[in-house]
N, C-alpha and C. Protein backbone atom coordinates (compact mmCIF):
# COMPACT_ATOMS: atom_id res chain seq x y z
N UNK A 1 6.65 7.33 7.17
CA UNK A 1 6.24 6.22 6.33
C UNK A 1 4.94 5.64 6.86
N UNK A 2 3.92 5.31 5.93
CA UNK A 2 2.51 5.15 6.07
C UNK A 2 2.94 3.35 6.15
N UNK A 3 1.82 2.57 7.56
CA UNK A 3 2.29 1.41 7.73
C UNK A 3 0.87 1.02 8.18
N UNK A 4 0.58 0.15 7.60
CA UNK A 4 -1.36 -0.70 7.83
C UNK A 4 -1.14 -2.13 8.44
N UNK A 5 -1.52 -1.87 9.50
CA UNK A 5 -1.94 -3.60 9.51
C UNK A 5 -3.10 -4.05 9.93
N UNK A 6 -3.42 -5.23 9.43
CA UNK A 6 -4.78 -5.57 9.57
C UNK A 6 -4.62 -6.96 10.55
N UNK A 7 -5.93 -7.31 11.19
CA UNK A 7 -5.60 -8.48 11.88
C UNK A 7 -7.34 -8.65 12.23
N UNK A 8 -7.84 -9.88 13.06
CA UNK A 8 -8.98 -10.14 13.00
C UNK A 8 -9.36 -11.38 11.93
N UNK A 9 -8.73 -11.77 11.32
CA UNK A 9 -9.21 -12.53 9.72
C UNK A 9 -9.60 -14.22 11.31
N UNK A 10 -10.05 -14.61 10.16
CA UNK A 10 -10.06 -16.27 10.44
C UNK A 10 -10.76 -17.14 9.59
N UNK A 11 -11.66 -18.06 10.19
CA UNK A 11 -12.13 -19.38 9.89
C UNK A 11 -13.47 -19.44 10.37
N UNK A 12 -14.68 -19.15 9.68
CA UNK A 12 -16.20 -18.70 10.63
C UNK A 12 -17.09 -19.20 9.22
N UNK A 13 -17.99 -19.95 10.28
CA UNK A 13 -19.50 -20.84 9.25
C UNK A 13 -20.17 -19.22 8.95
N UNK A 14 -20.56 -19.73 8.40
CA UNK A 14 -21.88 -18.90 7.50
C UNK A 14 -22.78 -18.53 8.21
N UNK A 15 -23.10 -17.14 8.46
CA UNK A 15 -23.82 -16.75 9.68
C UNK A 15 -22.92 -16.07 10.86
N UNK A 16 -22.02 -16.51 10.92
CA UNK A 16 -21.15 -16.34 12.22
C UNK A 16 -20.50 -14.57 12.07
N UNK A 17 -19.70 -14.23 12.84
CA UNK A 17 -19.08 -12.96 12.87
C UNK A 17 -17.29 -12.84 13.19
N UNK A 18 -16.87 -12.04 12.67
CA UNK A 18 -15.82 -11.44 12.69
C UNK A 18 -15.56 -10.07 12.99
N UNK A 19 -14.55 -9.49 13.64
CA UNK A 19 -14.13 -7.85 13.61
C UNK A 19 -12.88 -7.97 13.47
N UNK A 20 -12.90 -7.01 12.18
CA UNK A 20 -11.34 -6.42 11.66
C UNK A 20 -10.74 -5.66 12.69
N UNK A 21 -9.43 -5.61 12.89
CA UNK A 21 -8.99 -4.44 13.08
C UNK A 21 -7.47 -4.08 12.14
N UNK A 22 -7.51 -2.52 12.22
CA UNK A 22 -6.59 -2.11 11.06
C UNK A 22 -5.92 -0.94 11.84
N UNK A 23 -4.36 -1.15 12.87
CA UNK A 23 -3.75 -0.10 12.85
C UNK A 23 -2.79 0.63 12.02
N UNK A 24 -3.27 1.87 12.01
CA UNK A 24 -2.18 2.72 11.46
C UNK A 24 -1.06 3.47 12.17
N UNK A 25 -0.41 3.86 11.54
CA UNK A 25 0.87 4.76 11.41
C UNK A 25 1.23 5.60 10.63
N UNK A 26 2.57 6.35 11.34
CA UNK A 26 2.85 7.43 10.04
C UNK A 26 1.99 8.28 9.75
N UNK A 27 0.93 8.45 9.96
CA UNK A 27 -0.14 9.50 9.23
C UNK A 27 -0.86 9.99 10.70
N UNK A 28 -1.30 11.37 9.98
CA UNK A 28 -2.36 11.74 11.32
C UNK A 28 -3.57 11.42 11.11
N UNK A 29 -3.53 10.21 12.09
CA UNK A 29 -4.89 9.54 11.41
C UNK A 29 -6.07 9.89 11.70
N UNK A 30 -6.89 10.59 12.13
CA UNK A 30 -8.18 11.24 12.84
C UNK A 30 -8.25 12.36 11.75
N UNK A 31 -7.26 12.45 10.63
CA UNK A 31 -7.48 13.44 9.46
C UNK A 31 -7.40 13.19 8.27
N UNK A 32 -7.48 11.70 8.11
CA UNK A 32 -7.54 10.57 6.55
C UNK A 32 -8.58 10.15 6.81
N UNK A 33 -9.19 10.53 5.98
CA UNK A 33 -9.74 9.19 5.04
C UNK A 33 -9.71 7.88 5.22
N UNK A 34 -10.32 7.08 5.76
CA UNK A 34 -10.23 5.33 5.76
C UNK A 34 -11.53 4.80 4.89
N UNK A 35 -10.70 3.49 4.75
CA UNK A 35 -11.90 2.52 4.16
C UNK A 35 -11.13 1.07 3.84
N UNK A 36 -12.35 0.14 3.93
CA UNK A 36 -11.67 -1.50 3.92
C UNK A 36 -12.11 -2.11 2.36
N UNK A 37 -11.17 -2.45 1.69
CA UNK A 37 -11.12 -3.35 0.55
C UNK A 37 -11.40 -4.76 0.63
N UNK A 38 -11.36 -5.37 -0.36
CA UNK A 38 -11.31 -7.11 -0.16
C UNK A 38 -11.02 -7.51 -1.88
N UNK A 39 -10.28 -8.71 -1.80
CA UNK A 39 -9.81 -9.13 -2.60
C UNK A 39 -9.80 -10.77 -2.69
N UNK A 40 -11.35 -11.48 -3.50
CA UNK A 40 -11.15 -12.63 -3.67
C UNK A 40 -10.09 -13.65 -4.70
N UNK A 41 -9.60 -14.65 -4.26
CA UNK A 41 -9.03 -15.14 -5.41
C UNK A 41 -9.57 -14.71 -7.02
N UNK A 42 -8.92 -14.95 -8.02
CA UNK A 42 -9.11 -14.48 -9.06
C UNK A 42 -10.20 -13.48 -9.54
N UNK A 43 -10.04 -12.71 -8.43
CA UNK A 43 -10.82 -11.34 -8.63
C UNK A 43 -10.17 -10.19 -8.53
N UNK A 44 -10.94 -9.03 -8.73
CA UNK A 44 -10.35 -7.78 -8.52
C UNK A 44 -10.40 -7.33 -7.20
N UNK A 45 -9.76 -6.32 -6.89
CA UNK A 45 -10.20 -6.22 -5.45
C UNK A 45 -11.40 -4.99 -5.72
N UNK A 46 -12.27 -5.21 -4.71
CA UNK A 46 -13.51 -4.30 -4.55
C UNK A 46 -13.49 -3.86 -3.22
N UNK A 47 -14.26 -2.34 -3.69
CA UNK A 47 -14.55 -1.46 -1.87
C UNK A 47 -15.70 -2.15 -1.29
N UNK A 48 -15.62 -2.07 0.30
CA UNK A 48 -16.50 -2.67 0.96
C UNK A 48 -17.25 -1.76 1.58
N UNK A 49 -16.27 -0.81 2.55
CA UNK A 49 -16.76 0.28 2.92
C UNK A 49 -15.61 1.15 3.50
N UNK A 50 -16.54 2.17 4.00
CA UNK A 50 -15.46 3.71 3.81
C UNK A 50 -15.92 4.96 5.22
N UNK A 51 -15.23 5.17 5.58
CA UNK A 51 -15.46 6.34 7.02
C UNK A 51 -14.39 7.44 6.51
N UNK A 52 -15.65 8.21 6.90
CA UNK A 52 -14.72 9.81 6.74
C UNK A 52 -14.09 10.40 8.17
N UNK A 53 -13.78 11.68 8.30
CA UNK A 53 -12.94 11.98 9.19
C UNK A 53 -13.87 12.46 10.52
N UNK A 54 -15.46 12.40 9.88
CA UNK A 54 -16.17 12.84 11.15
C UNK A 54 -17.17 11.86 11.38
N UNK A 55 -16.63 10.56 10.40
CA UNK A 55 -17.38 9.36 10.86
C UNK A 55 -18.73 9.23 10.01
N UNK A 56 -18.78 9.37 8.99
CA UNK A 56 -19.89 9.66 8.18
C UNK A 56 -19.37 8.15 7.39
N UNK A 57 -20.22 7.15 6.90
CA UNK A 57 -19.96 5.74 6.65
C UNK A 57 -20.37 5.52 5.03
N UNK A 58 -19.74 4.67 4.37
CA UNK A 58 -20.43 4.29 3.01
C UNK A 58 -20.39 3.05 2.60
N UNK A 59 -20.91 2.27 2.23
CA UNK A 59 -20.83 0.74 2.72
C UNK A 59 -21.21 0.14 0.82
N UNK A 60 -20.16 -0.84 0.35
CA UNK A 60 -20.83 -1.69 -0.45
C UNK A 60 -22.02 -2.58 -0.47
N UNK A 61 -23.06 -2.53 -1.91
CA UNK A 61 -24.48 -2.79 -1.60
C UNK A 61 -24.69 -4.46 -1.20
N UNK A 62 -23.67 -4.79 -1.29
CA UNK A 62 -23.27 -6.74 -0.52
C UNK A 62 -23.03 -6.85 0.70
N UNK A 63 -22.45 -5.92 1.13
CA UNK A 63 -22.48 -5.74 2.69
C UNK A 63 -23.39 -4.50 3.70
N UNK A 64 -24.09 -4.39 3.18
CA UNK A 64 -24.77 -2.80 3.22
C UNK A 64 -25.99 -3.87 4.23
N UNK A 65 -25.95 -3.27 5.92
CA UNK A 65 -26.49 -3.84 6.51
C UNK A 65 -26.47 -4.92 7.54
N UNK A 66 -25.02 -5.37 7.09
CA UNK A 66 -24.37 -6.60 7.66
C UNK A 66 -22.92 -6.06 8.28
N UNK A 67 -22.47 -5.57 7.89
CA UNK A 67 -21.25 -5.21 8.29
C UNK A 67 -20.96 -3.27 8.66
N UNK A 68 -20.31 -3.23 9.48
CA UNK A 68 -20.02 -1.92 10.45
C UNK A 68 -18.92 -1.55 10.32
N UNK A 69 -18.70 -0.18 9.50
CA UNK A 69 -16.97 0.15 10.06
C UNK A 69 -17.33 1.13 11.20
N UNK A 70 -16.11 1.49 11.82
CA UNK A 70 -15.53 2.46 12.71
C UNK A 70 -14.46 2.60 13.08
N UNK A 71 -14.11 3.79 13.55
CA UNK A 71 -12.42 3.99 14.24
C UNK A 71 -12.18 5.00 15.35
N UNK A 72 -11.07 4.68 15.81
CA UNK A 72 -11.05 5.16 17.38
C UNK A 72 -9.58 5.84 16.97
N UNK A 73 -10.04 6.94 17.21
CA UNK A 73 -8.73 7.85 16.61
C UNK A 73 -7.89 8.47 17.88
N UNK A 74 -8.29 7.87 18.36
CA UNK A 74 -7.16 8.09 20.04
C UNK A 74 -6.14 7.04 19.76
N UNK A 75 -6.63 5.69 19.24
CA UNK A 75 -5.43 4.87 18.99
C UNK A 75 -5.63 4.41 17.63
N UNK A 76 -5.63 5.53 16.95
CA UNK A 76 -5.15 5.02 15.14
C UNK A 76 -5.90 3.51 14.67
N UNK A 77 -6.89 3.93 15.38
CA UNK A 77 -7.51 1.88 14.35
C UNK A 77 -8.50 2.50 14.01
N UNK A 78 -8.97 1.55 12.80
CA UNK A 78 -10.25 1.79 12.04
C UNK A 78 -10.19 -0.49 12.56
N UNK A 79 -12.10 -0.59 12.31
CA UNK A 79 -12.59 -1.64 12.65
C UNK A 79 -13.62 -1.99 11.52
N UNK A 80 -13.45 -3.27 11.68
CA UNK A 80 -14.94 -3.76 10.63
C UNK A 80 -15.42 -5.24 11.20
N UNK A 81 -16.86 -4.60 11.75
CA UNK A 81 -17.44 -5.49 12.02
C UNK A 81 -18.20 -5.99 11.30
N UNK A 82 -17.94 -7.56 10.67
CA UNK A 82 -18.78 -8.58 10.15
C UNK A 82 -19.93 -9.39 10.67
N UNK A 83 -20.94 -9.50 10.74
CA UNK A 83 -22.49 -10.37 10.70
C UNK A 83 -22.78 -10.59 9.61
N UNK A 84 -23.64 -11.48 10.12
CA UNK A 84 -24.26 -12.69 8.94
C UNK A 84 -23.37 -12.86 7.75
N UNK A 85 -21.77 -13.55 7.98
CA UNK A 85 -21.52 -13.76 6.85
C UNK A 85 -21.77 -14.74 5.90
N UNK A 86 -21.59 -14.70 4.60
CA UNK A 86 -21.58 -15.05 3.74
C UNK A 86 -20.38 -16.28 3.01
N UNK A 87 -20.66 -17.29 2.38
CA UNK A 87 -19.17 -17.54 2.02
C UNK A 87 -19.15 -16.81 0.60
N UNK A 88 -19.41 -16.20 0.04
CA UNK A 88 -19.62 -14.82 -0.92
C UNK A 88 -18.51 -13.86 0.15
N UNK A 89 -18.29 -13.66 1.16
CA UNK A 89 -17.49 -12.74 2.08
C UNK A 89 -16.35 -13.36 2.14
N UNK A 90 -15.88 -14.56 1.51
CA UNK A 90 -14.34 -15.22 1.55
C UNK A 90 -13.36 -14.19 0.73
N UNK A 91 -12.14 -13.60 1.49
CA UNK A 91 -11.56 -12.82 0.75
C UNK A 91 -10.41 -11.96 1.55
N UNK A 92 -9.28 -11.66 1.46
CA UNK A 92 -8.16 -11.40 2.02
C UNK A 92 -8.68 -9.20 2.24
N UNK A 93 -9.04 -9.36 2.89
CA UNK A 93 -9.30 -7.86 3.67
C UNK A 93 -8.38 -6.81 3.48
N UNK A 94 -8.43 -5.89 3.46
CA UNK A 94 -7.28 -4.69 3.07
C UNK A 94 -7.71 -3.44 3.83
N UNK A 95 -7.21 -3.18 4.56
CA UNK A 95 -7.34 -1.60 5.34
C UNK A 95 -6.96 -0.36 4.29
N UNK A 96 -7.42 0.61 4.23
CA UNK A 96 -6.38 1.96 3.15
C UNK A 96 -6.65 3.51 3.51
N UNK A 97 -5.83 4.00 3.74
CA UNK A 97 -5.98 5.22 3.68
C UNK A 97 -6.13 5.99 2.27
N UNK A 98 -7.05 6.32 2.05
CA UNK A 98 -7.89 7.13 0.83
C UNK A 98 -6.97 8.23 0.54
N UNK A 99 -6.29 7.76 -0.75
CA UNK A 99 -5.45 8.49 -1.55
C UNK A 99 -4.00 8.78 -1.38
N UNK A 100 -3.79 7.96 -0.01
CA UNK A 100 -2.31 7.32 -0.30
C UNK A 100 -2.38 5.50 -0.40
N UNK A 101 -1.29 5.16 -1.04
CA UNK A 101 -0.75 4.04 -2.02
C UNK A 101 -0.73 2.15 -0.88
N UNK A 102 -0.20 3.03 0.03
CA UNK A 102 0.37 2.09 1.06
C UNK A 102 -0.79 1.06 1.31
N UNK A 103 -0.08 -0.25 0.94
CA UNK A 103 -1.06 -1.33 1.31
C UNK A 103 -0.80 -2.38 2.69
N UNK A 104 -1.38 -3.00 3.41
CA UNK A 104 -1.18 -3.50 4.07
C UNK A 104 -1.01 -4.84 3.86
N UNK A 105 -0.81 -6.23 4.96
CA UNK A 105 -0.41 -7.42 4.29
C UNK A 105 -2.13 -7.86 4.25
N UNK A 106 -2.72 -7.55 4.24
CA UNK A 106 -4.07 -7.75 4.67
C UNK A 106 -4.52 -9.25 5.85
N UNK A 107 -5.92 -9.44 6.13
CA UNK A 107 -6.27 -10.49 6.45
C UNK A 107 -7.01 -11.23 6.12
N UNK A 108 -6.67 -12.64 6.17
CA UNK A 108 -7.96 -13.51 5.53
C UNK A 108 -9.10 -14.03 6.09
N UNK A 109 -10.19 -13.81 5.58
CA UNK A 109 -11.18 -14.43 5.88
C UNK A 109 -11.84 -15.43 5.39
N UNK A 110 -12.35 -16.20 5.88
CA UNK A 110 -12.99 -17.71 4.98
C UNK A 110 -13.98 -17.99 5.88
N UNK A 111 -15.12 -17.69 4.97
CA UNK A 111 -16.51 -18.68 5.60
C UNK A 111 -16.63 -19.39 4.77
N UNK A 112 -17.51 -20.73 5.73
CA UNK A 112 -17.75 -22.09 5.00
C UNK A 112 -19.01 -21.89 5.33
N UNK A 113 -19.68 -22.84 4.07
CA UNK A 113 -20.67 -22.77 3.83
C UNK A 113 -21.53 -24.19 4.79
């Protein structure tokens, strides 16, 4: 059974930084697919960005520049490092393995402006 958790969220001014982290389970993870979602109130959720299995990166054009994924596949985490956020970046975070279902409880983030 595929199991995500995310952690890292908080409470950070505008400008400030955050790093996700997202362990997995259940899966062999150094051979999925990852990538981090986000989901503002009365929005859809949108991709942020995405790492392949040999670390090759793809980043949404809102965060493209500001924010870093990576993962350490000795211990099943994928990471996302946040700079210069935004309160445009307020939004409950989602870890996923690319093309299975399993969601995590995600984490929240909130910058103030």
């Amino acid at each position: 059974q595929v199991q995500l958790s995310e952690s890292g969220g908080g409470l950070v001014q505008s400008g400030g930084s955050l790093r996700l982290s997202c362990a997995a389970s259940g899966i062999v993870f150094r051979r999925n697919f990852m990538s981090w979602s986000r989901q503002a109130p009365g929005k859809q959720r949108e991709f942020v960005a995405s790492i392949s299995r040999s670390g090759d990166t793809n980043y949404a054009d809102s965060v493209k520049g500001r924010f870093t994924i990576s993962r350490d596949n000795a211990n099943n985490t994928m990471f996302l490092l946040m700079t210069s956020l935004k309160p445009e970046d307020t939004a409950t975070y989602y870890c996923n393995v690319v093309g299975v279902p399993t969601r995590g409880q995600g984490t929240q983030v909130t910058v103030s402006s």
